[in-house]
C-alpha atoms as a PDB file:
ATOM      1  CA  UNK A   1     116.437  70.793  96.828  1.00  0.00           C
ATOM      2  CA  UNK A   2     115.365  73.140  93.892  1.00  0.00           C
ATOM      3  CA  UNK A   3     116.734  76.451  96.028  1.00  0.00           C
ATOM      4  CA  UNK A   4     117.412  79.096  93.644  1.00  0.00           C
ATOM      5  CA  UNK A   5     114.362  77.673  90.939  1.00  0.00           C
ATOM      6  CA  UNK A   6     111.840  77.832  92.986  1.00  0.00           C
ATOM      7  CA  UNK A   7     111.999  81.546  93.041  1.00  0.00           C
ATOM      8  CA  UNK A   8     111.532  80.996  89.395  1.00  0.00           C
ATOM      9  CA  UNK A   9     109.498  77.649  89.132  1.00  0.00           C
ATOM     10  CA  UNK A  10     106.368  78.503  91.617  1.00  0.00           C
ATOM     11  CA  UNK A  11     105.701  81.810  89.932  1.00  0.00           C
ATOM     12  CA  UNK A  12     105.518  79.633  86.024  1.00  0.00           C
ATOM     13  CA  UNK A  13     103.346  76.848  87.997  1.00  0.00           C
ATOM     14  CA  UNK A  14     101.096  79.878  89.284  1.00  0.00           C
ATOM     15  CA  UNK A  15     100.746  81.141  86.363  1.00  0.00           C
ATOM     16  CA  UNK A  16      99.623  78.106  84.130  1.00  0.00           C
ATOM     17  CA  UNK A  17      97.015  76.629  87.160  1.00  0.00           C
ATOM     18  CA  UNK A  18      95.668  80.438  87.179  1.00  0.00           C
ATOM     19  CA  UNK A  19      94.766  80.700  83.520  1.00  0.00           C
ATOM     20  CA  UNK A  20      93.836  77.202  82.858  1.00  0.00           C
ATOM     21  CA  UNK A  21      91.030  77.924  85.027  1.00  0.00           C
ATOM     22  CA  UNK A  22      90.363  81.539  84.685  1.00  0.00           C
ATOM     23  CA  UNK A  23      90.837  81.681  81.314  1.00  0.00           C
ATOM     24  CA  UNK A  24      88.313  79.081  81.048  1.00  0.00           C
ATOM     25  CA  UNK A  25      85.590  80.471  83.530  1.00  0.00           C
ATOM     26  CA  UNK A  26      86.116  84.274  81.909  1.00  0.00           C
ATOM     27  CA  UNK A  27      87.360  83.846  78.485  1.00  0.00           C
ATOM     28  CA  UNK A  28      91.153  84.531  77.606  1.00  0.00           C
ATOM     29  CA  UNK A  29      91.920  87.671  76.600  1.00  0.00           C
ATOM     30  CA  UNK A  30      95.116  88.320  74.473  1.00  0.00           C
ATOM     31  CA  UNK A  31      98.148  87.495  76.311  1.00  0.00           C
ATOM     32  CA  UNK A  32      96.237  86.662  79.587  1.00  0.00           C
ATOM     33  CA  UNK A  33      98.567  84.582  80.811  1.00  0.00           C
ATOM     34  CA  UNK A  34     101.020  87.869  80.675  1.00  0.00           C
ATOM     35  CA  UNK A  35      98.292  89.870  82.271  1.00  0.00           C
ATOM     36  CA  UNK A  36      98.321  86.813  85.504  1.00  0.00           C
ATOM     37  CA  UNK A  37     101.657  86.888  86.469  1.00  0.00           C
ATOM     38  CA  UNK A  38     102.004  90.297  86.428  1.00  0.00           C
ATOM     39  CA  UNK A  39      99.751  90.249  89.091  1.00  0.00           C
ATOM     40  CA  UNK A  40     100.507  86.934  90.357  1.00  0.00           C
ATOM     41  CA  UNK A  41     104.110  88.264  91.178  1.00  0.00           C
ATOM     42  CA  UNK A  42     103.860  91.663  92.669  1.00  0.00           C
ATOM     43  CA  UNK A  43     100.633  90.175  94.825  1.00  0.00           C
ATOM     44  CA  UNK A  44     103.162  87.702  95.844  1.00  0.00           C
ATOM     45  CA  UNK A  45     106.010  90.441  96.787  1.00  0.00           C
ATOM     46  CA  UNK A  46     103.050  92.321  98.666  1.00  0.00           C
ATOM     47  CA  UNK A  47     102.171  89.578 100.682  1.00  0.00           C
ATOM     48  CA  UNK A  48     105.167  87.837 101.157  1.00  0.00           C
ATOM     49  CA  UNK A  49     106.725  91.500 101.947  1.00  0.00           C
ATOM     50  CA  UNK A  50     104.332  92.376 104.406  1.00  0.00           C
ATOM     51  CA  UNK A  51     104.326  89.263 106.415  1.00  0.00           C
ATOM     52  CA  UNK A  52     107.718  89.288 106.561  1.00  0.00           C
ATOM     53  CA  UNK A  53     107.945  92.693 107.997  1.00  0.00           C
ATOM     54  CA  UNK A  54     105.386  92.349 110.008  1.00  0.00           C
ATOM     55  CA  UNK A  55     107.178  89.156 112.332  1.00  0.00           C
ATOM     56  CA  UNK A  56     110.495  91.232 111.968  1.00  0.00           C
ATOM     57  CA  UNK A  57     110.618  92.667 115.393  1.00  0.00           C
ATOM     58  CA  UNK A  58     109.449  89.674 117.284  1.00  0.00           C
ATOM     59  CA  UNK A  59     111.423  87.022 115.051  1.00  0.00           C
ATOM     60  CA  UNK A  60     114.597  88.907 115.958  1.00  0.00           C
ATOM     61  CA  UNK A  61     113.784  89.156 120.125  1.00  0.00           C
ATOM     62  CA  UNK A  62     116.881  87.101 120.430  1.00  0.00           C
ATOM     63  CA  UNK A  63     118.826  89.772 118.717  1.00  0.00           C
ATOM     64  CA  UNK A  64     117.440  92.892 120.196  1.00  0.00           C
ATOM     65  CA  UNK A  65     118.403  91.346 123.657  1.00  0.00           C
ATOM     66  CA  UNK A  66     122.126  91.310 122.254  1.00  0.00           C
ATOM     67  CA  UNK A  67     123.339  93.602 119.863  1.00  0.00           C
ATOM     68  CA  UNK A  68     122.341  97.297 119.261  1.00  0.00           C
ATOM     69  CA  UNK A  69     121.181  97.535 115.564  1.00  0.00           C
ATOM     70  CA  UNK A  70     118.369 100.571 114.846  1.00  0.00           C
ATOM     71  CA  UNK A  71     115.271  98.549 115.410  1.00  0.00           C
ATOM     72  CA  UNK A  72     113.816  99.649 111.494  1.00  0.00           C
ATOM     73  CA  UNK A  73     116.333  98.117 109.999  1.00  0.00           C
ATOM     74  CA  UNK A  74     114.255  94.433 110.583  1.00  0.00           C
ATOM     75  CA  UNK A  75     111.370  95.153 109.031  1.00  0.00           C
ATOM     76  CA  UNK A  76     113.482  97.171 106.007  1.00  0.00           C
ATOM     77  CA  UNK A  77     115.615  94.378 105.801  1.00  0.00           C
ATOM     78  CA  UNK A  78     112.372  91.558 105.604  1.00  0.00           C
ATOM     79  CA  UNK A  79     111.144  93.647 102.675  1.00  0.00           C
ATOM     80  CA  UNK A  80     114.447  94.027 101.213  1.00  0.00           C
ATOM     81  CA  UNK A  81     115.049  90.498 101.189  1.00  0.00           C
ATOM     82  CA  UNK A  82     111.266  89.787  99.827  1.00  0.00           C
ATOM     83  CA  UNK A  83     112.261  92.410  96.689  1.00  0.00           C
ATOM     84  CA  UNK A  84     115.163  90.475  95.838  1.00  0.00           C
ATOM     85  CA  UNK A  85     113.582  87.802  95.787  1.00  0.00           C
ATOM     86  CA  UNK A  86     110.539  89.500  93.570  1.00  0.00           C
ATOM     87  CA  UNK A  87     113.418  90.497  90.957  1.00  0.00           C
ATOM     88  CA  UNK A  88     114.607  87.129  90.466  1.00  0.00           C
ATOM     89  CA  UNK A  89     111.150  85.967  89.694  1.00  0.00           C
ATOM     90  CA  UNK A  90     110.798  88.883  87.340  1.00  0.00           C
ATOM     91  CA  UNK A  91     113.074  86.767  84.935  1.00  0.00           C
ATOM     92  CA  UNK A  92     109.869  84.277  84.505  1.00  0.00           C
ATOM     93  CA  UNK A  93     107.481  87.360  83.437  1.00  0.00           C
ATOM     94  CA  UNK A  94     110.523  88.472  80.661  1.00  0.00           C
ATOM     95  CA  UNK A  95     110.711  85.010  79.178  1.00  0.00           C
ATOM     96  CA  UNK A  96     106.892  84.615  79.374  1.00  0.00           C
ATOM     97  CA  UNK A  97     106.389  87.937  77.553  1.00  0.00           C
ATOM     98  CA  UNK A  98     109.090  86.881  74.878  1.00  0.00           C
ATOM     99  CA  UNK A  99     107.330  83.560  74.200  1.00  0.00           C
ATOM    100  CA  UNK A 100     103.604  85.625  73.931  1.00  0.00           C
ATOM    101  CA  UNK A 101     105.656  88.034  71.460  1.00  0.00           C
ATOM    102  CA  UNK A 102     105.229  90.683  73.705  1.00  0.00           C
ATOM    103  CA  UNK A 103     107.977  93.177  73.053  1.00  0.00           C
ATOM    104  CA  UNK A 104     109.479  96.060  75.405  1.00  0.00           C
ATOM    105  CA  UNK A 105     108.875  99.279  74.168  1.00  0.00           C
ATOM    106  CA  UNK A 106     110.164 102.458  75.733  1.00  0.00           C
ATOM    107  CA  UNK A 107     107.809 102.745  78.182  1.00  0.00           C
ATOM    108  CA  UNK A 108     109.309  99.651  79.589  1.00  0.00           C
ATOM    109  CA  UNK A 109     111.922 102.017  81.501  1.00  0.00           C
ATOM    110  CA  UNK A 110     109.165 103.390  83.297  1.00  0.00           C
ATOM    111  CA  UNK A 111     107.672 100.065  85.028  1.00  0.00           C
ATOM    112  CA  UNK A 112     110.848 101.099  87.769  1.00  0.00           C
ATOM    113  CA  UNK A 113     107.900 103.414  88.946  1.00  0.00           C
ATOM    114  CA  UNK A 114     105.384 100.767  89.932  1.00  0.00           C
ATOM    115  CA  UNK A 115     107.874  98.418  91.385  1.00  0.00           C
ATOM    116  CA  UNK A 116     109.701 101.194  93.480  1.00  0.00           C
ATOM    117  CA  UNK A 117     106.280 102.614  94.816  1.00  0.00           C
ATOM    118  CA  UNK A 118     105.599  98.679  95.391  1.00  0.00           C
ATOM    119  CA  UNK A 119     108.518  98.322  97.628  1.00  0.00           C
ATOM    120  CA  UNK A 120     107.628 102.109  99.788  1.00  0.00           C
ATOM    121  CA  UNK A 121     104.569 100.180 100.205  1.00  0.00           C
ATOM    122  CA  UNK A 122     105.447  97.216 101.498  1.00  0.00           C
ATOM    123  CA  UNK A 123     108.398  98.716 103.672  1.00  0.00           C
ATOM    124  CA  UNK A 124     105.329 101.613 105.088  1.00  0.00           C
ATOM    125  CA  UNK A 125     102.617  98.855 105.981  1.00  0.00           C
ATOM    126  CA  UNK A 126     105.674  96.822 106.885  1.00  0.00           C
ATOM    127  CA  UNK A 127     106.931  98.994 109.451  1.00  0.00           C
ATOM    128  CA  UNK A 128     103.376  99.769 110.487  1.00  0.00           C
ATOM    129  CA  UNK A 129     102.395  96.206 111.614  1.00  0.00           C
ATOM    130  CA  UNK A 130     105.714  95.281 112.749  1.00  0.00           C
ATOM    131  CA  UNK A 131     105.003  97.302 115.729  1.00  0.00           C
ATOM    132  CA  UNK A 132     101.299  96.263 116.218  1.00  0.00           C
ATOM    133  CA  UNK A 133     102.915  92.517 116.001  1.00  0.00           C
ATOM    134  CA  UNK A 134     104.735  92.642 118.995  1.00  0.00           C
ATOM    135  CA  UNK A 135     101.782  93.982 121.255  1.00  0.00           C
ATOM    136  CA  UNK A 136      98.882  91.898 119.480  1.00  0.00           C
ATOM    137  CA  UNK A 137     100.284  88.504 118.439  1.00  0.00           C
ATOM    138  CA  UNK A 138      96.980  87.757 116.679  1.00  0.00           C
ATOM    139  CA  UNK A 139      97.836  90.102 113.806  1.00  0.00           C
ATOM    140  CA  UNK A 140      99.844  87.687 112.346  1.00  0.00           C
ATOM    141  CA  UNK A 141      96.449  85.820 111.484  1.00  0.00           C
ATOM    142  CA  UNK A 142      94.362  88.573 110.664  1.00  0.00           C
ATOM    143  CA  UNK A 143      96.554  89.974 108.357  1.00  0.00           C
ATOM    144  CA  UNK A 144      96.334  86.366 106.063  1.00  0.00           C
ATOM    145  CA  UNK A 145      92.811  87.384 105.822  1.00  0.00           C
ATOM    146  CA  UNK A 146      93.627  90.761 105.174  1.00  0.00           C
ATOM    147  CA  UNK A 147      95.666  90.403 102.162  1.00  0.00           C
ATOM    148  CA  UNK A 148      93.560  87.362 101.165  1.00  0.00           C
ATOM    149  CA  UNK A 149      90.892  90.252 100.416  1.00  0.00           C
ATOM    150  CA  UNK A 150      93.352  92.542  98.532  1.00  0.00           C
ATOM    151  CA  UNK A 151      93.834  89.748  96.234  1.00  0.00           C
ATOM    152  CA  UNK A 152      90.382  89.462  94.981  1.00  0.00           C
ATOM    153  CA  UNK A 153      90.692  93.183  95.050  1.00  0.00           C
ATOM    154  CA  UNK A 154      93.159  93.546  93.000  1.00  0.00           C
ATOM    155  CA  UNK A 155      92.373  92.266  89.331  1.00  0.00           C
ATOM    156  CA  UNK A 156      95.131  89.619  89.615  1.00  0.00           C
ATOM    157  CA  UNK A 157      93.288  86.989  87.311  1.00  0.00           C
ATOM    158  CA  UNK A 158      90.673  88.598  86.112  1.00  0.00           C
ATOM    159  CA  UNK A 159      89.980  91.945  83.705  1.00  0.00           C
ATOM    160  CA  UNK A 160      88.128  94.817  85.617  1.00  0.00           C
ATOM    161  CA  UNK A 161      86.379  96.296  83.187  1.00  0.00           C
ATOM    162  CA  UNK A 162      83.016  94.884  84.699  1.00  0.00           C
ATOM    163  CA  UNK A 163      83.860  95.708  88.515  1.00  0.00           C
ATOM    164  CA  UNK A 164      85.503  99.505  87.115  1.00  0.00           C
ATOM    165  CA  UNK A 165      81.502 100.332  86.153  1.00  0.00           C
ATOM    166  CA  UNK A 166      79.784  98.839  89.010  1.00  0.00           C
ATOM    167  CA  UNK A 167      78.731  99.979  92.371  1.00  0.00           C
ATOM    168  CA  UNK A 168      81.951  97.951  93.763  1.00  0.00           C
ATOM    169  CA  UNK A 169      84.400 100.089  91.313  1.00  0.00           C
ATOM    170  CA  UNK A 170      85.699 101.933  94.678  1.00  0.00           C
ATOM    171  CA  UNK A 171      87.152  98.477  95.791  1.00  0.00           C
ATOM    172  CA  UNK A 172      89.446  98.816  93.087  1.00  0.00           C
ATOM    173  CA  UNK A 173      89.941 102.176  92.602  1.00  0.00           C
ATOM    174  CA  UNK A 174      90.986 103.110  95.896  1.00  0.00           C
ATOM    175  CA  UNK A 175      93.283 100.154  96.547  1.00  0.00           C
ATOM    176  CA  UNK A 176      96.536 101.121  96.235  1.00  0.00           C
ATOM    177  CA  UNK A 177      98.075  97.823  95.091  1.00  0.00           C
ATOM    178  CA  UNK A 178      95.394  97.586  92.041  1.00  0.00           C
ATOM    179  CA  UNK A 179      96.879 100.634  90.926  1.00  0.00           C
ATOM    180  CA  UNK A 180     100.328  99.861  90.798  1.00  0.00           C
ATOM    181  CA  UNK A 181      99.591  96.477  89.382  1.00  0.00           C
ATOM    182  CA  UNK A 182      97.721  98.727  86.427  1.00  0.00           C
ATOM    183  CA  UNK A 183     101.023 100.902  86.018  1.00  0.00           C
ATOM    184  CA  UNK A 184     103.065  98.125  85.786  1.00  0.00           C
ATOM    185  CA  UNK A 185     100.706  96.085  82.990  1.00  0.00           C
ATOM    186  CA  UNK A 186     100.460  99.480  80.918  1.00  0.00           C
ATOM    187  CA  UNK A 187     104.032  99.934  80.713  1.00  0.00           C
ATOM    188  CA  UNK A 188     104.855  95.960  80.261  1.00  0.00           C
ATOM    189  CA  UNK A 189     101.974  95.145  78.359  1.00  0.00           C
ATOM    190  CA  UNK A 190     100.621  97.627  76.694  1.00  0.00           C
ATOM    191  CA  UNK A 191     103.647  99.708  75.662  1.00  0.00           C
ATOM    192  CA  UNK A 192     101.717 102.964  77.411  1.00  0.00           C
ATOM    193  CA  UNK A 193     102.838 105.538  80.030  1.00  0.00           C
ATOM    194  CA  UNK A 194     101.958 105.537  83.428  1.00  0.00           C
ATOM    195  CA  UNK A 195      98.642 106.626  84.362  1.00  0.00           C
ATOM    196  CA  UNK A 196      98.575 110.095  86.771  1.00  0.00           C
ATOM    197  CA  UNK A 197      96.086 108.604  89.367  1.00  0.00           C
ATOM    198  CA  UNK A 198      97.551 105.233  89.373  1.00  0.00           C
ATOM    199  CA  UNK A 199     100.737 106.669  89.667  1.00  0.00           C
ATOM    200  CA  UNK A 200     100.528 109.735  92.589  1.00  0.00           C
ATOM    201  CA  UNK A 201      97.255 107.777  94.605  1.00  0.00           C
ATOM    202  CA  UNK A 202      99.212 104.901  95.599  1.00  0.00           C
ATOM    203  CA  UNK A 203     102.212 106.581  96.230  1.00  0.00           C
ATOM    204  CA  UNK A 204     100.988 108.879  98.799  1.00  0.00           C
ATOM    205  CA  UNK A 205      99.035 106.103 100.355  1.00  0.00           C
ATOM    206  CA  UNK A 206     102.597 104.885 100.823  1.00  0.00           C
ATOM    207  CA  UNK A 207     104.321 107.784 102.641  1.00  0.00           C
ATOM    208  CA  UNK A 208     101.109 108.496 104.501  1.00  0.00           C
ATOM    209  CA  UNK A 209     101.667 104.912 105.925  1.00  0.00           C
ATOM    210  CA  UNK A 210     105.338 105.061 106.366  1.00  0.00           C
ATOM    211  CA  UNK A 211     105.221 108.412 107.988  1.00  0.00           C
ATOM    212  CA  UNK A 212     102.751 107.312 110.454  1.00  0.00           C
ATOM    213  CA  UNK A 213     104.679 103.755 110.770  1.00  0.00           C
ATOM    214  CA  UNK A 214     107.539 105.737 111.878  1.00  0.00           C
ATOM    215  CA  UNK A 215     106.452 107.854 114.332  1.00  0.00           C
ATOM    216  CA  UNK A 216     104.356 104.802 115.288  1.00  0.00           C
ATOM    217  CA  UNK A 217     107.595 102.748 115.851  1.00  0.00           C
ATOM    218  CA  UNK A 218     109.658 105.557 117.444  1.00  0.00           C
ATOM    219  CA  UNK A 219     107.326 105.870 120.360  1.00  0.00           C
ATOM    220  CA  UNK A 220     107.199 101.946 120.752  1.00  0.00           C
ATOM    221  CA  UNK A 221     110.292 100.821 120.054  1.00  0.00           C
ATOM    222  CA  UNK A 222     111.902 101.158 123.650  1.00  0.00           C
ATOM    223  CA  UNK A 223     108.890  98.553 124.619  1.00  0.00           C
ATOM    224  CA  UNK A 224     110.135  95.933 122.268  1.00  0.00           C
ATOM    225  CA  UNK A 225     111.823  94.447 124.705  1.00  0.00           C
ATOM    226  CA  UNK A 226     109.755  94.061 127.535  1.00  0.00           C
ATOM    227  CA  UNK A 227     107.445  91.841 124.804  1.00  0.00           C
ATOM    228  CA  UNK A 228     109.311  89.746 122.429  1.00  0.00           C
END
């Protein structure tokens, strides 16, 4: 019945649960509740991205049975759909910002980065296990687990500064979504530029991924329909 503000309400709800109880087990920084859904929301575009993509070609069997559309276009159009939604929600993190006194700088215009190289990723890994998904049903499941460990690799609701300067730094510094989360908090936050590494690591990791994904789902995709 709510439709339309959900997209808006679940991300606020998120948000409050999330530093009630983080903010309470690691001390609330300034604007922490900022700092969550931040995080909160393009974890949530990540996963919800991904999964999407990732059923595309087998949720569609029906389809590919019937009428000739280029194959890619599923899993483009799951992630698509997923980063529409992810804008919408973005209206939540303006009004929360507002409220915190939290106010856009210049380097706002830059957080287009982040979410753009957020969106190659999704639409690379996307197109990746899309293919995988039609041979090995069972990915479906492991990936839950899979991004359920990116989460808690991520810094979503908590500061890094601890992890960044332990042996386990490399869990953050070489995931790729940690890094675009960090882009996107500098430039929303903190009213700073984009960082190089956080800016050029995660978008190669990106067209690594969607140039393998590709060729990947070029080879395959004449097999689709022997298996959905």
């Amino acid at each position: 019945m709510l439709g339309f503000l959900w997209t808006l309400i679940e991300p606020l709800l998120t948000m409050i649960v999330l530093t009630i109880i983080f903010g309470t087990l690691f001390g609330r920084g300034k604007n922490f509740s900022v700092y969550i859904l931040c995080g909160r929301l393009m974890f949530s575009y990540f996963s919800n991205g991904t999964k999407l993509a990732l059923k595309s070609i087998r949720r569609n069997g029906r389809m590919l049975r019937k009428v000739y559309v280029p194959k890619y276009m599923y899993p483009l159009s799951s992630a698509l759909s997923a980063f529409v939604t992810f804008a919408i929600s973005l209206v939540v993190l303006v009004g929360v910002s507002l409220v915190q006194h939290i106010w856009p700088t210049i380097h706002v215009l830059e957080a287009i980065v982040p979410l753009l190289t957020l969106f190659l990723l999704v639409f690379s890994l996307g197109i990746f296990l899309s293919v995988l998904d039609v041979f090995f049903r069972d990915l479906e499941y492991i990936w839950n687990v899979v991004t359920m460990l990116i989460m808690y690799a991520s810094a979503i609701f908590y500061y890094p500064e601890k992890v960044l300067v332990s042996e386990y730094a490399f869990l953050l510094k070489y995931n790729p979504l940690y890094a675009v989360i960090n882009n996107f908090r500098r430039t929303i936050m903190y009213g700073q530029s984009l960082e190089f590494f956080s800016t050029w690591y995660p978008l190669a990791v990106a067209v690594v991924f969607g140039v393998i994904g590709m060729i990947f789902f070029y080879k395959k995709q004449d097999e689709f329909i022997l298996y959905v």
